[in-house]
PDB file of N, CA and C in Angstrom:
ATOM      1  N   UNK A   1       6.402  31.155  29.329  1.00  0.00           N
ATOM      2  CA  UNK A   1       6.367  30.233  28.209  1.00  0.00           C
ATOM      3  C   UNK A   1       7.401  29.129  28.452  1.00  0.00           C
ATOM      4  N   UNK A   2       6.930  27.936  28.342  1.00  0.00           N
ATOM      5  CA  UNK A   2       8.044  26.254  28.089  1.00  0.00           C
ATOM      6  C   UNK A   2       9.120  26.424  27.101  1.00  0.00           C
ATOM      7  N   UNK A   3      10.122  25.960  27.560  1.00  0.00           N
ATOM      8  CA  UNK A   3      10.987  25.846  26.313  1.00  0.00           C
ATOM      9  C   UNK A   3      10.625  25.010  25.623  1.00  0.00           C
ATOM     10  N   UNK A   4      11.205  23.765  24.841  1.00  0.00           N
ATOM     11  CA  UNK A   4      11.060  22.378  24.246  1.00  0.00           C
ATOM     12  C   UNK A   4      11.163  21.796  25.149  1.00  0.00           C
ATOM     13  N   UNK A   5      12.176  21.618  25.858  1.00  0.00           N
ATOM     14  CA  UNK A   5      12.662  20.752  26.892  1.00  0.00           C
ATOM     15  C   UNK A   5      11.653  20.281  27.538  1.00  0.00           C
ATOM     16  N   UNK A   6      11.310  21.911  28.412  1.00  0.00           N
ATOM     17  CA  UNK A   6      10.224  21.525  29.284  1.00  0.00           C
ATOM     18  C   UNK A   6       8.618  21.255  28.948  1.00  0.00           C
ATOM     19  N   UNK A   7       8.428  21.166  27.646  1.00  0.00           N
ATOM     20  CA  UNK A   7       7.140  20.814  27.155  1.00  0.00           C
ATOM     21  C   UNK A   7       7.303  19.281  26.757  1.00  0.00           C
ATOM     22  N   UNK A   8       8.734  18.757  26.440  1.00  0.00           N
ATOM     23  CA  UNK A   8       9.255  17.105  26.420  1.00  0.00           C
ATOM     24  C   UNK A   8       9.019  16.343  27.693  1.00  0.00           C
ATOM     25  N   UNK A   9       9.474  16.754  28.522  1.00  0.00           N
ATOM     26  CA  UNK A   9       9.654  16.792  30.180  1.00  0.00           C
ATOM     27  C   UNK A   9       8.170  16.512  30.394  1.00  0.00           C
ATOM     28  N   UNK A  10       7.779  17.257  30.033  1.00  0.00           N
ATOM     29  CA  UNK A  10       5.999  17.146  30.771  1.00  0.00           C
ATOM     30  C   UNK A  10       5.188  16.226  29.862  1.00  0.00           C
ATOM     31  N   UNK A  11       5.584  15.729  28.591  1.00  0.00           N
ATOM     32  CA  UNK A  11       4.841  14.835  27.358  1.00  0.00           C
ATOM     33  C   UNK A  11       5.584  13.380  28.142  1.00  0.00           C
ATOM     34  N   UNK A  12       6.546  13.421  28.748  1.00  0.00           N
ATOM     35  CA  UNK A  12       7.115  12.274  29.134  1.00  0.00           C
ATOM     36  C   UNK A  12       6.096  11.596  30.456  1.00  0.00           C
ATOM     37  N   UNK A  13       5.752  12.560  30.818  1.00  0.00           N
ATOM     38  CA  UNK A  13       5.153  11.874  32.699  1.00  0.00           C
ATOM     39  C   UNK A  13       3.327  11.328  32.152  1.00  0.00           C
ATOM     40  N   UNK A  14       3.124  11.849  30.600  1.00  0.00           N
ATOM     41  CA  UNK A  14       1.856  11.881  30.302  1.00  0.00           C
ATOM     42  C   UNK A  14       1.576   9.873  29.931  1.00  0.00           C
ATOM     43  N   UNK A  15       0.511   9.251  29.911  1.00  0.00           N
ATOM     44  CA  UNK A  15       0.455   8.081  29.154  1.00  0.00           C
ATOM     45  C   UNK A  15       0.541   7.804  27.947  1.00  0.00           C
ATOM     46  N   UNK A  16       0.423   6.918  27.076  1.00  0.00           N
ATOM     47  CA  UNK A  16       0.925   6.279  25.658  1.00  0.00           C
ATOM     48  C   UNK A  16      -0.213   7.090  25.002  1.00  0.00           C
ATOM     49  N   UNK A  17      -1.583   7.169  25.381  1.00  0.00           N
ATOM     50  CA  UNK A  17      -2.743   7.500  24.925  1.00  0.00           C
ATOM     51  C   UNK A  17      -2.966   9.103  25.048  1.00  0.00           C
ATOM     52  N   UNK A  18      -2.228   9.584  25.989  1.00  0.00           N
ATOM     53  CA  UNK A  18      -2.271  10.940  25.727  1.00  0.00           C
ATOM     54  C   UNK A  18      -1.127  11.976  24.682  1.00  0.00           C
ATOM     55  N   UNK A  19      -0.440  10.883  24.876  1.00  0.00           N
ATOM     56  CA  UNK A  19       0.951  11.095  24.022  1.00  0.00           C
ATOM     57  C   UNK A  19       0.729  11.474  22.349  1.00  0.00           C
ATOM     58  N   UNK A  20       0.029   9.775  22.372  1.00  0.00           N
ATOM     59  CA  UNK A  20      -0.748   9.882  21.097  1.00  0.00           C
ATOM     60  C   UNK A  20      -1.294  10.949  20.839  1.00  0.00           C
ATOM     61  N   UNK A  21      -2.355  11.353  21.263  1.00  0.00           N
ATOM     62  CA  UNK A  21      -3.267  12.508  21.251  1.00  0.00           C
ATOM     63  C   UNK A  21      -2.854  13.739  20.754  1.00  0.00           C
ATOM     64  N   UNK A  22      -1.710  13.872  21.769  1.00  0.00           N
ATOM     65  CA  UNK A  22      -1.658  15.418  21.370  1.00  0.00           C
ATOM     66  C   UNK A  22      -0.398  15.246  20.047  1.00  0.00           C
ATOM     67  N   UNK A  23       0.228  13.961  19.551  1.00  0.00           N
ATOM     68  CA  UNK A  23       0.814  14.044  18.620  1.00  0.00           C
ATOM     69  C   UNK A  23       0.146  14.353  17.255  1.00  0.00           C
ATOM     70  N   UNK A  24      -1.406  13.998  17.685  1.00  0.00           N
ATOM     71  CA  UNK A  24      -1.957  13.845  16.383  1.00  0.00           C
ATOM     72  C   UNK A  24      -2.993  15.117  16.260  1.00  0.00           C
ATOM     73  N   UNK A  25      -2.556  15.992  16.823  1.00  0.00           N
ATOM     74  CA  UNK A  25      -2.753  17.616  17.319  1.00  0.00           C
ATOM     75  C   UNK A  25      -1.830  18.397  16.553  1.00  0.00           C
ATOM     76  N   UNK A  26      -0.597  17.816  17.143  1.00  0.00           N
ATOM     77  CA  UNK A  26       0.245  18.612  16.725  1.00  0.00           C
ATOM     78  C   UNK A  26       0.240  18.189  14.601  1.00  0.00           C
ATOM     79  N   UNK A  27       0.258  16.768  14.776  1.00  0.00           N
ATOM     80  CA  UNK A  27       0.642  16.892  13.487  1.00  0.00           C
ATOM     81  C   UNK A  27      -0.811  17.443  12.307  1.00  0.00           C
ATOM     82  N   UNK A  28      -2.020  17.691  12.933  1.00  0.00           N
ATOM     83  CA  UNK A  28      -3.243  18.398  12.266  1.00  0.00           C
ATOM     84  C   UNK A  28      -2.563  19.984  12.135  1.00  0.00           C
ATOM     85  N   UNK A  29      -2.114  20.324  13.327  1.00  0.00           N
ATOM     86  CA  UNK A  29      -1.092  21.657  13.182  1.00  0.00           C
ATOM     87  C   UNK A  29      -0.670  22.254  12.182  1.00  0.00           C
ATOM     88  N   UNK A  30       0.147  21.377  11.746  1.00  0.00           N
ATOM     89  CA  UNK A  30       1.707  21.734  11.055  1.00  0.00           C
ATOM     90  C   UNK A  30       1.256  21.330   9.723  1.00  0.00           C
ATOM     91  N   UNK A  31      -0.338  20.169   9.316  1.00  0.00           N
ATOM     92  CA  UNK A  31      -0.355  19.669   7.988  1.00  0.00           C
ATOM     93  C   UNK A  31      -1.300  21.159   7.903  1.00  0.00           C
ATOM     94  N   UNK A  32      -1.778  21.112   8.281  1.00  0.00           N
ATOM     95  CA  UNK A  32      -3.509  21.809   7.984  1.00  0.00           C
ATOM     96  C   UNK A  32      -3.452  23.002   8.828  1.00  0.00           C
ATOM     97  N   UNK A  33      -2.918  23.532   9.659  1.00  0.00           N
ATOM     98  CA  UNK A  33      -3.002  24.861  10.617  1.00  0.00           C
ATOM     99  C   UNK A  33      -4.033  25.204  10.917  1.00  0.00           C
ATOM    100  N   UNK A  34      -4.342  23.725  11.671  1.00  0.00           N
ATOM    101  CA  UNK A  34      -6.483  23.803  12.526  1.00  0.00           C
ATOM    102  C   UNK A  34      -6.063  22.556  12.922  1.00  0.00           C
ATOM    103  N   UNK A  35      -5.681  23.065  14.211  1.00  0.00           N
ATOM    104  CA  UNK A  35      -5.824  21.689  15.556  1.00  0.00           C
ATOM    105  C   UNK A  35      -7.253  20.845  15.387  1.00  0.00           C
ATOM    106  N   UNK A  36      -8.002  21.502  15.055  1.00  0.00           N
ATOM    107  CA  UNK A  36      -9.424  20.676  14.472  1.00  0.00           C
ATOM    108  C   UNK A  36      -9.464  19.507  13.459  1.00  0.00           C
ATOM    109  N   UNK A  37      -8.727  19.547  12.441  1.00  0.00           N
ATOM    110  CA  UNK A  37      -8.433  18.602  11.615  1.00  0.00           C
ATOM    111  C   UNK A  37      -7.035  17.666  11.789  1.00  0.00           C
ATOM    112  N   UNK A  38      -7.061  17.299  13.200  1.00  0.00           N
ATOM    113  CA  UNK A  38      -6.153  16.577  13.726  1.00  0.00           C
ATOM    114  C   UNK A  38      -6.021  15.422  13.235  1.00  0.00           C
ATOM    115  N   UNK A  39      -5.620  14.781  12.629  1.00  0.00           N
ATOM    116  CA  UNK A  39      -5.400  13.396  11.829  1.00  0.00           C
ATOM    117  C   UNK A  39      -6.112  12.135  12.858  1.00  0.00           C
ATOM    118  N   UNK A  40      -6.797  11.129  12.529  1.00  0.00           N
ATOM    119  CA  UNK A  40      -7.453  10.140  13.080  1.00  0.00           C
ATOM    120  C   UNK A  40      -8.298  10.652  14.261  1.00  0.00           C
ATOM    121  N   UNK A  41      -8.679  12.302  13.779  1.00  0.00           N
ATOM    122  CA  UNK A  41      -9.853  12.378  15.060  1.00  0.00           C
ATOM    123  C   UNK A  41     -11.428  11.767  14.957  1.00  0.00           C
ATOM    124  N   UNK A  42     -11.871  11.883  14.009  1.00  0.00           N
ATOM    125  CA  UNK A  42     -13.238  10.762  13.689  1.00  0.00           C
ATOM    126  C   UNK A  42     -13.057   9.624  13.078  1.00  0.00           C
ATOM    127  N   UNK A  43     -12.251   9.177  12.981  1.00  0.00           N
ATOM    128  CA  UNK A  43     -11.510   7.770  12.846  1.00  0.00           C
ATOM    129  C   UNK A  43     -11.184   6.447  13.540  1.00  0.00           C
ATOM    130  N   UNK A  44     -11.820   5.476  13.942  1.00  0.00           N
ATOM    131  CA  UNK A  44     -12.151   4.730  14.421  1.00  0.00           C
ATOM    132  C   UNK A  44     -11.864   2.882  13.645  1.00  0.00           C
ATOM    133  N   UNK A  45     -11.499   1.927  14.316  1.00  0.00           N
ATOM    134  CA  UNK A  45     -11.225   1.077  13.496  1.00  0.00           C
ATOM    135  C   UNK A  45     -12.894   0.365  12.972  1.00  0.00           C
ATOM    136  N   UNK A  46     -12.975  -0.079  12.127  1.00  0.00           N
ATOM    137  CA  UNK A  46     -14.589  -0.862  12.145  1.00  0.00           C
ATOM    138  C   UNK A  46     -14.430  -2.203  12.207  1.00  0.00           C
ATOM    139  N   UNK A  47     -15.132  -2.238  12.767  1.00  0.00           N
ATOM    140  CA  UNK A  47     -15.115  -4.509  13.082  1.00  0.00           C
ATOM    141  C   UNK A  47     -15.810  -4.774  12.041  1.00  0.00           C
ATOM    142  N   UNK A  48     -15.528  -6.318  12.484  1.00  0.00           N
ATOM    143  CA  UNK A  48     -15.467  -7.246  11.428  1.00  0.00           C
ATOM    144  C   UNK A  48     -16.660  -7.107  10.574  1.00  0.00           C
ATOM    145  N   UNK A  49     -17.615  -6.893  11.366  1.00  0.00           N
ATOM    146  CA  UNK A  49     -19.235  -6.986  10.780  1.00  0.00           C
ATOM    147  C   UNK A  49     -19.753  -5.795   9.840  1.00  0.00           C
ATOM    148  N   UNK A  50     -18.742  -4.864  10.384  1.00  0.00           N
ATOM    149  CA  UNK A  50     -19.017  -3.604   9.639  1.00  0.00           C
ATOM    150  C   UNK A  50     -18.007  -3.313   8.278  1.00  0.00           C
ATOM    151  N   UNK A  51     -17.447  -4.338   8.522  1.00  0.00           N
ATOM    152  CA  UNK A  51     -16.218  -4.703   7.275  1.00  0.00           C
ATOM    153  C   UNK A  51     -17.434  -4.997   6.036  1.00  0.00           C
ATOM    154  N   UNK A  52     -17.619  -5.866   6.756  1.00  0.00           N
ATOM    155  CA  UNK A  52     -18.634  -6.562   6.116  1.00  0.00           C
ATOM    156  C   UNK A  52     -19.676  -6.098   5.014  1.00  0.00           C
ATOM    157  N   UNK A  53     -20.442  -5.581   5.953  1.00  0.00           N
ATOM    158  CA  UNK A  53     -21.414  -4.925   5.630  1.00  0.00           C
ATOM    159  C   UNK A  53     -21.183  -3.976   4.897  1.00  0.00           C
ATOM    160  N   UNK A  54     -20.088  -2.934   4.632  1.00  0.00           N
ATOM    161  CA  UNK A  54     -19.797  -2.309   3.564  1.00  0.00           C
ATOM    162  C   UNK A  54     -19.218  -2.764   2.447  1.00  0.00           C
ATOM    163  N   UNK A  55     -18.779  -3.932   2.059  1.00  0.00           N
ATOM    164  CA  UNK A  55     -17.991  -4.813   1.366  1.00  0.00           C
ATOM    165  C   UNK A  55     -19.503  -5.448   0.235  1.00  0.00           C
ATOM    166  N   UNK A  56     -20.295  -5.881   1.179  1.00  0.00           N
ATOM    167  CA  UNK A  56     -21.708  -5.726   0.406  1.00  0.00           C
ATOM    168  C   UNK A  56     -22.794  -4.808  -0.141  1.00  0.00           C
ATOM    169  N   UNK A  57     -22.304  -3.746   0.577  1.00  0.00           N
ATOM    170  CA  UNK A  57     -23.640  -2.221   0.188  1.00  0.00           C
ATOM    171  C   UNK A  57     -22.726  -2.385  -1.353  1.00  0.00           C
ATOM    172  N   UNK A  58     -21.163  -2.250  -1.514  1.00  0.00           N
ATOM    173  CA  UNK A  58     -20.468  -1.503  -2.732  1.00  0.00           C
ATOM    174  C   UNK A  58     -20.489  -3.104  -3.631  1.00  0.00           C
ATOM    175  N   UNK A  59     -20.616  -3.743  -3.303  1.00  0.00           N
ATOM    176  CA  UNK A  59     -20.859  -5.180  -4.152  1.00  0.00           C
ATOM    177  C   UNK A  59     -21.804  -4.930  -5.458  1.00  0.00           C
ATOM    178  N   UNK A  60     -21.460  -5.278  -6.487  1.00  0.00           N
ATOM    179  CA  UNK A  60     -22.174  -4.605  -8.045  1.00  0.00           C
ATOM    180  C   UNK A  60     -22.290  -3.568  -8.583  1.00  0.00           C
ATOM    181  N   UNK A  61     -21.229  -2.716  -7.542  1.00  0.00           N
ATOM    182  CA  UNK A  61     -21.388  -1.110  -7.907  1.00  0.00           C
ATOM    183  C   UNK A  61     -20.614  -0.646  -9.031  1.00  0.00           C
ATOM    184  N   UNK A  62     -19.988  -1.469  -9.802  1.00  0.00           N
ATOM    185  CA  UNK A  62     -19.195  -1.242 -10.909  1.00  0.00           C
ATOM    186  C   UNK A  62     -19.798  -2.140 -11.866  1.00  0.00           C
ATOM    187  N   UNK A  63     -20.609  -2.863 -11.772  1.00  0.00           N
ATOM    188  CA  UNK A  63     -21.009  -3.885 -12.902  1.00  0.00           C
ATOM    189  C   UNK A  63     -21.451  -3.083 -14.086  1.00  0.00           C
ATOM    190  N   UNK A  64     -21.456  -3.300 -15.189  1.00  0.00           N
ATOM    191  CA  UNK A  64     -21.756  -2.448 -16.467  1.00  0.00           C
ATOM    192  C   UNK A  64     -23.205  -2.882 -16.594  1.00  0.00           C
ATOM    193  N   UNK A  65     -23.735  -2.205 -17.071  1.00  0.00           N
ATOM    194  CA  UNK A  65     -25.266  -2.133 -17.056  1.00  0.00           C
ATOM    195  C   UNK A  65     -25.989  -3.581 -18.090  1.00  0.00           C
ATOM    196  N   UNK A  66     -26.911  -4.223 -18.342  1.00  0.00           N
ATOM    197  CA  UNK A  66     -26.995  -5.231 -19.388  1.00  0.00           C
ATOM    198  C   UNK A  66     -26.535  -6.570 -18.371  1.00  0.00           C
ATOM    199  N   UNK A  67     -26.455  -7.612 -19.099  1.00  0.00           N
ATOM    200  CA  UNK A  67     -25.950  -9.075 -19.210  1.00  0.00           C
ATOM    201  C   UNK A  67     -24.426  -8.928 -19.576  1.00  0.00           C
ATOM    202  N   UNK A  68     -23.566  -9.158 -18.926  1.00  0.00           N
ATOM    203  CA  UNK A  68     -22.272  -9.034 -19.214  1.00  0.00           C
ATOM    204  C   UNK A  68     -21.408 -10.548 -18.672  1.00  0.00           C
ATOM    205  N   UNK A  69     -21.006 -11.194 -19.337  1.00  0.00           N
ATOM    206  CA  UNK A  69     -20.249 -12.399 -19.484  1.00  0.00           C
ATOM    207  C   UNK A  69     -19.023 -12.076 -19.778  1.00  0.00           C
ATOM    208  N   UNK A  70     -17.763 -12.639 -18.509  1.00  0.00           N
ATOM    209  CA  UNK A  70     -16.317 -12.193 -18.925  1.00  0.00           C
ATOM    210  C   UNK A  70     -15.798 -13.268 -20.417  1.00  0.00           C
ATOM    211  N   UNK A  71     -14.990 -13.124 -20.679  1.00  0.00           N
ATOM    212  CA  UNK A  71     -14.374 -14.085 -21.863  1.00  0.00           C
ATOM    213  C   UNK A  71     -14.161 -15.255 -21.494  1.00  0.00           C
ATOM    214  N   UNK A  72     -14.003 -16.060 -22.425  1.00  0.00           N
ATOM    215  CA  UNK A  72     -13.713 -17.345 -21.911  1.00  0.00           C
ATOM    216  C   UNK A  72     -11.939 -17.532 -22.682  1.00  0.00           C
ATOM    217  N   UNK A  73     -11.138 -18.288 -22.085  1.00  0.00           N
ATOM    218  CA  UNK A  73      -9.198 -18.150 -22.226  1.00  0.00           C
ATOM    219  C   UNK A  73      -9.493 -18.303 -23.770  1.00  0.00           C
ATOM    220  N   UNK A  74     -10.388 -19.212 -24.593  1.00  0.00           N
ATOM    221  CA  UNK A  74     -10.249 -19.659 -25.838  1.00  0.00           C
ATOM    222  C   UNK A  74     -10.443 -17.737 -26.558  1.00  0.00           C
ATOM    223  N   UNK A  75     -11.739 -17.583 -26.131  1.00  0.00           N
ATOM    224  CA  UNK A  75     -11.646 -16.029 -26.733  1.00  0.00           C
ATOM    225  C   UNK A  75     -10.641 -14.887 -26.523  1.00  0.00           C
ATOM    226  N   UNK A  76     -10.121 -14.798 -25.511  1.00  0.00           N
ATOM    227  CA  UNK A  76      -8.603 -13.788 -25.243  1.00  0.00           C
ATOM    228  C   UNK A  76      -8.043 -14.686 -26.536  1.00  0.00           C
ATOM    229  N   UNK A  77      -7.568 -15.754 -26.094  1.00  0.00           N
ATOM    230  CA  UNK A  77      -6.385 -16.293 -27.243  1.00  0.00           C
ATOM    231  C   UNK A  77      -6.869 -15.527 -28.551  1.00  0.00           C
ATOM    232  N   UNK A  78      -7.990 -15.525 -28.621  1.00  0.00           N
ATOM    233  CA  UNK A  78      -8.255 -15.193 -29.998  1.00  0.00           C
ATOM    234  C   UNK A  78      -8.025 -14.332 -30.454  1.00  0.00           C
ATOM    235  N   UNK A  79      -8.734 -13.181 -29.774  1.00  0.00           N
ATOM    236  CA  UNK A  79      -8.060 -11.826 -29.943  1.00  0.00           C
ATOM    237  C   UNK A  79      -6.984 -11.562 -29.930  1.00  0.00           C
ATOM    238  N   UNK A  80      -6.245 -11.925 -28.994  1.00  0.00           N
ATOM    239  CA  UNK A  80      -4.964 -11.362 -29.124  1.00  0.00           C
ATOM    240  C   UNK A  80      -4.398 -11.900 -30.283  1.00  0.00           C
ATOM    241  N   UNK A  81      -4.806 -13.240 -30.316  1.00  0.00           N
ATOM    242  CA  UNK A  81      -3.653 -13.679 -31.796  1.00  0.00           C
ATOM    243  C   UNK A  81      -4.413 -13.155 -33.341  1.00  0.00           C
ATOM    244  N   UNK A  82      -5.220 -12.646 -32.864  1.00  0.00           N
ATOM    245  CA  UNK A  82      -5.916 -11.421 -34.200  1.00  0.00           C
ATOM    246  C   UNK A  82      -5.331 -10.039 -34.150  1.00  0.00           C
ATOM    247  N   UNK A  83      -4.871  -9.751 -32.741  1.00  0.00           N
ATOM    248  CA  UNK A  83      -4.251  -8.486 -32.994  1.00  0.00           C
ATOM    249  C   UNK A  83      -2.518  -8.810 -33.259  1.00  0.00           C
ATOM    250  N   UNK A  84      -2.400  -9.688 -33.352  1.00  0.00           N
ATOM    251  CA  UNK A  84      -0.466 -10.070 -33.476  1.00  0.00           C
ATOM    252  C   UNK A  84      -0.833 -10.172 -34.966  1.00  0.00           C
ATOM    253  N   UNK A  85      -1.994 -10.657 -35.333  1.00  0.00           N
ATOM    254  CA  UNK A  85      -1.991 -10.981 -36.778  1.00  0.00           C
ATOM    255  C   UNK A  85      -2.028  -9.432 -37.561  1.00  0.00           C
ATOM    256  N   UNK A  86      -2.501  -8.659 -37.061  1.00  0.00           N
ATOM    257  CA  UNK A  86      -2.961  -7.575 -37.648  1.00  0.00           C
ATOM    258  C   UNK A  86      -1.276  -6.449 -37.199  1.00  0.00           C
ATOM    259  N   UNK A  87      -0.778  -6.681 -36.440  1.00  0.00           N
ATOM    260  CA  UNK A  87       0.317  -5.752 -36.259  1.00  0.00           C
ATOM    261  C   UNK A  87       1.660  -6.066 -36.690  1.00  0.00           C
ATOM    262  N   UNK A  88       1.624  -7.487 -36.914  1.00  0.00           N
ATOM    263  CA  UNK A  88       2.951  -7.942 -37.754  1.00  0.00           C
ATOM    264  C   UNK A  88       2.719  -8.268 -39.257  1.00  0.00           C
ATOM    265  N   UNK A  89       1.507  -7.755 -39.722  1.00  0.00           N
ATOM    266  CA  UNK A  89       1.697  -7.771 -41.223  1.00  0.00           C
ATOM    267  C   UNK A  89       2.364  -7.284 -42.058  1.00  0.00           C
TER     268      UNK A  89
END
């Protein structure tokens, strides 16, 4: 069996990309105790297009159902100075 040392020793001669790797091994390890759920293992960056393209699938996905028109500044003012009216009476 390696001590630390010599398991440092041998992570040192390895590249940036393998380094990575097994850091993100170790740290699936120690969060989750299943080298399987290694942090950023199906994780991948997505380009631009695919930015995209999901930015539009979720586009209206919160809209409230009906015809919905935000306020216009004159109507906030209003309200609110109906609710100042109503709480400092």
């Amino acid at each position: 069996m390696m001590t630390q040392e010599g398991i440092i020793d041998e992570i040192k001669k390895l590249s940036r990309k393998e380094r990575w790797t097994i850091a993100s091994r170790i740290i699936g390890l120690v969060r989750n105790g299943d080298e399987s759920l290694g942090e950023n293992k199906f994780r991948r960056p997505l380009s631009h297009d695919e930015r995209k393209a999901l930015a539009m699938s979720l586009s209206g996905t919160f809209k409230p159902e009906g015809k919905y028109m935000p306020l216009t500044k004159e109507e906030d003012r209003e309200i609110i100075a109906e609710y100042l009216e109503e709480k400092y009476r």
